[in-house]
N, C-alpha and C. Protein backbone atom coordinates (compact mmCIF):
# COMPACT_ATOMS: atom_id res chain seq x y z
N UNK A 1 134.08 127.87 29.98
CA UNK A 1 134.14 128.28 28.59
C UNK A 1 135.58 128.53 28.15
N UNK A 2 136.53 129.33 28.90
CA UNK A 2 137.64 129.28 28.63
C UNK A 2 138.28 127.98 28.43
N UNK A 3 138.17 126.97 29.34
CA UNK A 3 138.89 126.18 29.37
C UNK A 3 138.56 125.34 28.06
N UNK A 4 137.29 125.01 27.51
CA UNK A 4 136.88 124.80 26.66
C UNK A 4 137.93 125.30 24.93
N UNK A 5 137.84 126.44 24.96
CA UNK A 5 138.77 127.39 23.75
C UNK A 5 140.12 126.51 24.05
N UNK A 6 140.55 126.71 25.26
CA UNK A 6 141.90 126.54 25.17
C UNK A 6 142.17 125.21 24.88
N UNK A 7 141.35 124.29 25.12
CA UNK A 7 141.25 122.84 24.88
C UNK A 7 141.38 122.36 23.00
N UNK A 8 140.57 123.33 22.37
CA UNK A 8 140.12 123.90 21.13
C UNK A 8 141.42 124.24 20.55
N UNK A 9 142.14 125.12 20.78
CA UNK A 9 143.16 125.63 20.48
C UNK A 9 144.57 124.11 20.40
N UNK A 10 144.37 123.91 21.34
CA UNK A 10 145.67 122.61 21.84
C UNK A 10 145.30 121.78 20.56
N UNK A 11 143.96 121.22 20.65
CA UNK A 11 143.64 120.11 19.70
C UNK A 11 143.68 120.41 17.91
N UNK A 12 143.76 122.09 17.97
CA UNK A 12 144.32 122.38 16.55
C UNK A 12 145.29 122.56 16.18
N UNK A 13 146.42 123.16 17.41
CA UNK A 13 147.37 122.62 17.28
C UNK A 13 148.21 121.41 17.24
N UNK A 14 147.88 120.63 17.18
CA UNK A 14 148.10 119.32 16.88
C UNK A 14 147.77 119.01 15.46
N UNK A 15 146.99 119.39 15.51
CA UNK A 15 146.57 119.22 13.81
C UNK A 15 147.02 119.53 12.54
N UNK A 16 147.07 121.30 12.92
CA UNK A 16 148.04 122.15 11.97
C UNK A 16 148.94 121.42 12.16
N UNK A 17 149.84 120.74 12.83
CA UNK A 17 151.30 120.30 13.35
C UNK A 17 151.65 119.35 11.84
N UNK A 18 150.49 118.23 12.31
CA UNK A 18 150.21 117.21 11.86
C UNK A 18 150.48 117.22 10.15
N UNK A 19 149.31 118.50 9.70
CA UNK A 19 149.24 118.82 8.43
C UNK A 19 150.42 119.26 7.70
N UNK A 20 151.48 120.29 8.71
CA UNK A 20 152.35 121.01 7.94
C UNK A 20 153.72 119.88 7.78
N UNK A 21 153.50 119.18 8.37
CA UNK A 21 154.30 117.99 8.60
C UNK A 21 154.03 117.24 7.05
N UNK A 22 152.53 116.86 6.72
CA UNK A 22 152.39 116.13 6.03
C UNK A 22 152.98 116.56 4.40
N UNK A 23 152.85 117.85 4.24
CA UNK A 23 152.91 118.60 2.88
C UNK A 23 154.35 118.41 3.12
N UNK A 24 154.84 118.40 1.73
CA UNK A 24 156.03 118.74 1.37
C UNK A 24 155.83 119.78 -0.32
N UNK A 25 156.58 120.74 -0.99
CA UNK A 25 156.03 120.88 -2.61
C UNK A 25 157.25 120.01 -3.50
N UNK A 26 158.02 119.38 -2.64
CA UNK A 26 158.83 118.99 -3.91
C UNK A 26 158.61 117.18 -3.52
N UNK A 27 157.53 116.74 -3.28
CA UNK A 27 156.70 115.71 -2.85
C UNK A 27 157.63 114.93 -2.11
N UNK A 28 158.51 114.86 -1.06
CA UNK A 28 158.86 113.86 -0.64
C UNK A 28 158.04 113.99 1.05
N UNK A 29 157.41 114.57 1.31
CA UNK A 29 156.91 114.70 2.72
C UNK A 29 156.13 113.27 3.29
N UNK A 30 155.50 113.72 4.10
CA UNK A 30 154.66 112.51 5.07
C UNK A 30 153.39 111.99 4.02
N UNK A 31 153.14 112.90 3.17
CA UNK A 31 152.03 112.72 2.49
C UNK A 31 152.33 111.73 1.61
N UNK A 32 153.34 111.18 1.13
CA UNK A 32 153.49 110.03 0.09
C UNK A 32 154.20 108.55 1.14
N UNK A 33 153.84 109.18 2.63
CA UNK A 33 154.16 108.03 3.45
C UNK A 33 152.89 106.85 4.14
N UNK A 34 151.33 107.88 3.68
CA UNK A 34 150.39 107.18 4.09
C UNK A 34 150.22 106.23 3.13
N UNK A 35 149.58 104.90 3.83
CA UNK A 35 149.56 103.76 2.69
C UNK A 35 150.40 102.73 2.15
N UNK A 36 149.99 102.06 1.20
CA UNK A 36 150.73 101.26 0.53
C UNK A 36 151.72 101.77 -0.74
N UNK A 37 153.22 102.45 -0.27
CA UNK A 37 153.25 103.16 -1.66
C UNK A 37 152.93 104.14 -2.01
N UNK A 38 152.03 105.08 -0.95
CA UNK A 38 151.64 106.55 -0.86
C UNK A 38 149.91 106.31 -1.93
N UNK A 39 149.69 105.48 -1.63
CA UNK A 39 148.05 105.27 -1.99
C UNK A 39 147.11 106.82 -2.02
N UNK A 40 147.70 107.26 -0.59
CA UNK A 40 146.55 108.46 -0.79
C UNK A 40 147.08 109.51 -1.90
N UNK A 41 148.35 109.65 -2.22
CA UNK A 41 148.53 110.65 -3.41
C UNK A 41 148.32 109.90 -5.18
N UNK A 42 148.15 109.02 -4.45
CA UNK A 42 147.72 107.85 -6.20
C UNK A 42 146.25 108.07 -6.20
N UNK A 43 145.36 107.90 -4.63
CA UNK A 43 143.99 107.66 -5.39
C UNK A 43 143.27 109.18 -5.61
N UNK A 44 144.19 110.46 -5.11
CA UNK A 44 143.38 111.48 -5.57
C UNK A 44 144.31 112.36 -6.08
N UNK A 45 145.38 111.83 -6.61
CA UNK A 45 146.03 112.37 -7.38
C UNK A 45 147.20 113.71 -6.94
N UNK A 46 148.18 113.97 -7.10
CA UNK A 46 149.24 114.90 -6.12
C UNK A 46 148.88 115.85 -6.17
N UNK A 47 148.48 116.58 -7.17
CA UNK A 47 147.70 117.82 -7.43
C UNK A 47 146.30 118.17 -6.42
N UNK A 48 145.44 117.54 -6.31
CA UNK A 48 144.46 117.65 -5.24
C UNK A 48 144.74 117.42 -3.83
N UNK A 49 145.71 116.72 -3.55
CA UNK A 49 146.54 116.16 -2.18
C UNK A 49 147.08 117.77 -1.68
N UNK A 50 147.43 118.21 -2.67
CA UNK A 50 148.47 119.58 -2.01
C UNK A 50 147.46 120.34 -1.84
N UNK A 51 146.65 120.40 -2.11
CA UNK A 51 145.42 121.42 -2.57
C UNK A 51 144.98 121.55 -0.87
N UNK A 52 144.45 120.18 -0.91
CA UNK A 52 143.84 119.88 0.03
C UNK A 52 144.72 120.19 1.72
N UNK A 53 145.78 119.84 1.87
CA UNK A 53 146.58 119.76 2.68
C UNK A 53 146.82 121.32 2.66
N UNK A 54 146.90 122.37 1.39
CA UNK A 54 146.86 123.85 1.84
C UNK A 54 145.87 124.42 2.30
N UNK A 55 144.61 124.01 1.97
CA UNK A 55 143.17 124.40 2.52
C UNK A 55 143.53 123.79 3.83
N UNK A 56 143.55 122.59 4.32
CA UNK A 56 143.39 122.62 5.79
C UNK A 56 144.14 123.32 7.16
N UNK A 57 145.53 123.27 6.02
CA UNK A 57 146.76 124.15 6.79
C UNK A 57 146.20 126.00 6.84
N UNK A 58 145.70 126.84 5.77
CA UNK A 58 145.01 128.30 6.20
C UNK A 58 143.49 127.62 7.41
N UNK A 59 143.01 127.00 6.97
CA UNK A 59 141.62 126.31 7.92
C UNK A 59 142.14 126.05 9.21
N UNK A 60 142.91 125.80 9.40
CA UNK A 60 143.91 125.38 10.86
C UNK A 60 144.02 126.71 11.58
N UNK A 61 145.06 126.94 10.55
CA UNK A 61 145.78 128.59 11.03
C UNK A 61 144.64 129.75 11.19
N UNK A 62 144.23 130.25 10.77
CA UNK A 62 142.71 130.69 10.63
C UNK A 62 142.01 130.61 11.98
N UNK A 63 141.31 129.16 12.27
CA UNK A 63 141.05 128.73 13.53
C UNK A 63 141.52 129.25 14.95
N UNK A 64 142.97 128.93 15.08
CA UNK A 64 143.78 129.17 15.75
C UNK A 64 143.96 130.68 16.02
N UNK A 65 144.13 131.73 15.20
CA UNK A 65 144.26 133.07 15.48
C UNK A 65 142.56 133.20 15.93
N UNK A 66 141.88 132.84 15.47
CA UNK A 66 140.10 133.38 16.23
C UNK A 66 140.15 132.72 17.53
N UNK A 67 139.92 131.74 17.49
CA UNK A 67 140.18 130.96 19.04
C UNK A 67 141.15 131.82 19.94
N UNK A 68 142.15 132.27 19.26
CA UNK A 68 143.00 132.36 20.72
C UNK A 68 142.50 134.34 20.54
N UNK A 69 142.12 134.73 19.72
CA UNK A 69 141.24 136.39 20.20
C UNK A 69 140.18 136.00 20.51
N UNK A 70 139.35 134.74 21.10
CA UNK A 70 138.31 134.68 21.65
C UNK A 70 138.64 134.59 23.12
N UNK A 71 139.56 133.52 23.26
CA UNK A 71 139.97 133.43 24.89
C UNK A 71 140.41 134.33 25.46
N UNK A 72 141.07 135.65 24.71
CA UNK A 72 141.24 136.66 25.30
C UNK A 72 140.32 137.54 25.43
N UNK A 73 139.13 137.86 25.11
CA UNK A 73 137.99 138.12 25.07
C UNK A 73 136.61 137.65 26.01
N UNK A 74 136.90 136.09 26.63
CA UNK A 74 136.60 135.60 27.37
C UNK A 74 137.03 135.47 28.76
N UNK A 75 138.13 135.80 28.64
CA UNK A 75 139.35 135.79 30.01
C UNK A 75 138.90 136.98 30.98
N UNK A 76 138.47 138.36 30.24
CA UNK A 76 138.57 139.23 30.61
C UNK A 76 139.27 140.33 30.49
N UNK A 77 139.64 141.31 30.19
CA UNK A 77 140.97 142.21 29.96
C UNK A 77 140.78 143.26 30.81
N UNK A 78 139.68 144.03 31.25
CA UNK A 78 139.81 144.66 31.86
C UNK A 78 140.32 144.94 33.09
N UNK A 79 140.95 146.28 33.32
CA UNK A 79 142.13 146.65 34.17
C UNK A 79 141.89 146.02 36.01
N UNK A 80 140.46 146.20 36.19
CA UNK A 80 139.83 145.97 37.46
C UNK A 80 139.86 144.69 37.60
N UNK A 81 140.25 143.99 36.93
CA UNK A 81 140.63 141.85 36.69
C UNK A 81 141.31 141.55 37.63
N UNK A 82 141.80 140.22 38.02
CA UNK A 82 142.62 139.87 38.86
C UNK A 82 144.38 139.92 38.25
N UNK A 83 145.18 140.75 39.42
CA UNK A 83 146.57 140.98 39.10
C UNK A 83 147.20 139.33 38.66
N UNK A 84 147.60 138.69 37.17
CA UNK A 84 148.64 138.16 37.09
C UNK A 84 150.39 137.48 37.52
N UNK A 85 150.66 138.41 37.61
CA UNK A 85 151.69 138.30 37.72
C UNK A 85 152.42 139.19 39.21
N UNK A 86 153.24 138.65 39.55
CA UNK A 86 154.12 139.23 41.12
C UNK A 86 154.57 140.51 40.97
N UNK A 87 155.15 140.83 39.34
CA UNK A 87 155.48 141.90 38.95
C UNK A 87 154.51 143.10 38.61
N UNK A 88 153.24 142.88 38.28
CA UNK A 88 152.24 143.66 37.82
C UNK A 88 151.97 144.49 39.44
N UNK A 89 151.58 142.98 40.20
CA UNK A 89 150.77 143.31 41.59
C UNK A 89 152.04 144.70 42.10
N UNK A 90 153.30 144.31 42.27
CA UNK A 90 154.12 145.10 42.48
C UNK A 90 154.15 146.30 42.54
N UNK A 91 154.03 146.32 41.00
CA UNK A 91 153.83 147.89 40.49
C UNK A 91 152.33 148.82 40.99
N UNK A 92 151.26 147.94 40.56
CA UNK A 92 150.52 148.41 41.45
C UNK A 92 150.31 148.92 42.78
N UNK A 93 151.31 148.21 43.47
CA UNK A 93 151.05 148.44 45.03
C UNK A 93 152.09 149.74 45.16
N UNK A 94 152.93 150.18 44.35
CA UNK A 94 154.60 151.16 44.53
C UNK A 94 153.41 152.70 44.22
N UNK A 95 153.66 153.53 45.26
CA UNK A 95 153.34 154.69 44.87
C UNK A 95 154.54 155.50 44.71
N UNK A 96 154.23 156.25 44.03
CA UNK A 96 155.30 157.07 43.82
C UNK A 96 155.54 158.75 44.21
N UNK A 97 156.25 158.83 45.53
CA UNK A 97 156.18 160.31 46.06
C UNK A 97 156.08 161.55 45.21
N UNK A 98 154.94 162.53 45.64
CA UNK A 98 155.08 163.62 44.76
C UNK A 98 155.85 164.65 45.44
N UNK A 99 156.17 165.69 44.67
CA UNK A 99 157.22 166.89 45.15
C UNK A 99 156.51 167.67 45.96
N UNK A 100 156.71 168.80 46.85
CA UNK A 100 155.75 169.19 47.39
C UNK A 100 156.34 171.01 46.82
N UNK A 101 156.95 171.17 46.42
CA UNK A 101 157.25 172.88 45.74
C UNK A 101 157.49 172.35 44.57
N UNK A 102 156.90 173.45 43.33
CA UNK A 102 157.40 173.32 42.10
C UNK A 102 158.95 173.70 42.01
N UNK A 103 159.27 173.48 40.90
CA UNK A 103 160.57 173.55 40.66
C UNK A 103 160.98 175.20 40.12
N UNK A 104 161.49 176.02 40.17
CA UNK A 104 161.67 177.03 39.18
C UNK A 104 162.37 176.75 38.28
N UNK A 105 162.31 177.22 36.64
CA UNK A 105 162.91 176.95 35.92
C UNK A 105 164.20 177.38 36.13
N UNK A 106 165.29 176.19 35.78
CA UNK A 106 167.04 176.79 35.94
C UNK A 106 167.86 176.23 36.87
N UNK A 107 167.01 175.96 38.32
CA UNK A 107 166.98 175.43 39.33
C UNK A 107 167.12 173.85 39.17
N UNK A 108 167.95 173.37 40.24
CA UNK A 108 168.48 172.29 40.19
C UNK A 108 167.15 171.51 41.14
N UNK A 109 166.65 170.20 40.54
CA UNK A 109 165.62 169.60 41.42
C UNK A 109 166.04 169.18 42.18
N UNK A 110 165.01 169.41 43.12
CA UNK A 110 165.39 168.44 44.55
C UNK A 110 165.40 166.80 44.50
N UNK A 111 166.35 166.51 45.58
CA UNK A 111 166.02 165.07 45.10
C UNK A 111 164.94 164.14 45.51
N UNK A 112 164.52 163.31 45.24
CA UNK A 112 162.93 162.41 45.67
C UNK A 112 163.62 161.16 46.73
N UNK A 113 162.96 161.40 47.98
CA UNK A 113 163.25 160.12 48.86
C UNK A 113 162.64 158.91 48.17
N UNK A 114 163.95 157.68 48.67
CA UNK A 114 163.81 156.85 47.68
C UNK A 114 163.37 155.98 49.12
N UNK A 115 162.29 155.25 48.56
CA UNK A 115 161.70 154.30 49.20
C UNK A 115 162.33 152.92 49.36
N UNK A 116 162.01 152.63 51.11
CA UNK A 116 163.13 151.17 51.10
C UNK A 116 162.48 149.91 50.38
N UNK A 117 163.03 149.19 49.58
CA UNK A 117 162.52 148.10 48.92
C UNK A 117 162.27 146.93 50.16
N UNK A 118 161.11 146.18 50.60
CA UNK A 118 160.60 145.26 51.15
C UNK A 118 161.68 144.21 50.57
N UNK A 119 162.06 143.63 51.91
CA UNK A 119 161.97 142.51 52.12
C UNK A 119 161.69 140.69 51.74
N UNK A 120 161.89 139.90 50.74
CA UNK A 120 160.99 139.23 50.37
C UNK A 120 160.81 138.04 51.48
């Protein structure tokens, strides 16, 4: 299923690409390049061409932000998931020594043994 979305996502991006490419507002874009002569802004006129090309461009974009909060939704988020990244696992694995006397206020803290960094 994920892989599916993300497949979803790629193929609208291409699209949006496609579209924002095509619009221009001061008409010289891709859109008066389809055709003979820019046919498609002759047979439905420039005014409906832009129209159209802004509806598909929010319809795109739109798409794209749900799709990609679905795959994250599908992926999993919760903390108990599998560690990502070398850096995450890292941190996870580093405990961090606690003090063993409180401090009195005024008093200079003791210092915390610093743990030897591994090896890679």
């Amino acid at each position: 299923m994920y892989y599916a979305i993300i497949a979803l996502i790629l193929v609208i991006c291409v699209l949006l690409s496609l579209v924002v490419l095509a619009q221009n507002p001061k008409g010289g874009g891709l859109s008066s390049q389809f055709g003979a002569g820019g046919g498609a802004a002759q047979m439905m006129g420039v005014k409906r061409t832009g129209d159209l090309l802004e509806k598909l461009t929010w319809g795109f974009a739109i798409g794209l932000m749900v799709l990609s909060l679905g795959s994250y939704v599908v992926a999993g988020h919760a903390p108990s998931g599998p560690v990502r990244s070398i850096n995450q696992q890292r941190a996870l694995e580093t405990r961090i020594p606690a003090t063993s006397a409180p401090v009195a206020p005024g008093a200079p803290a003791p210092a915390a043994p610093v743990a030897p960094v591994p090896a890679n």
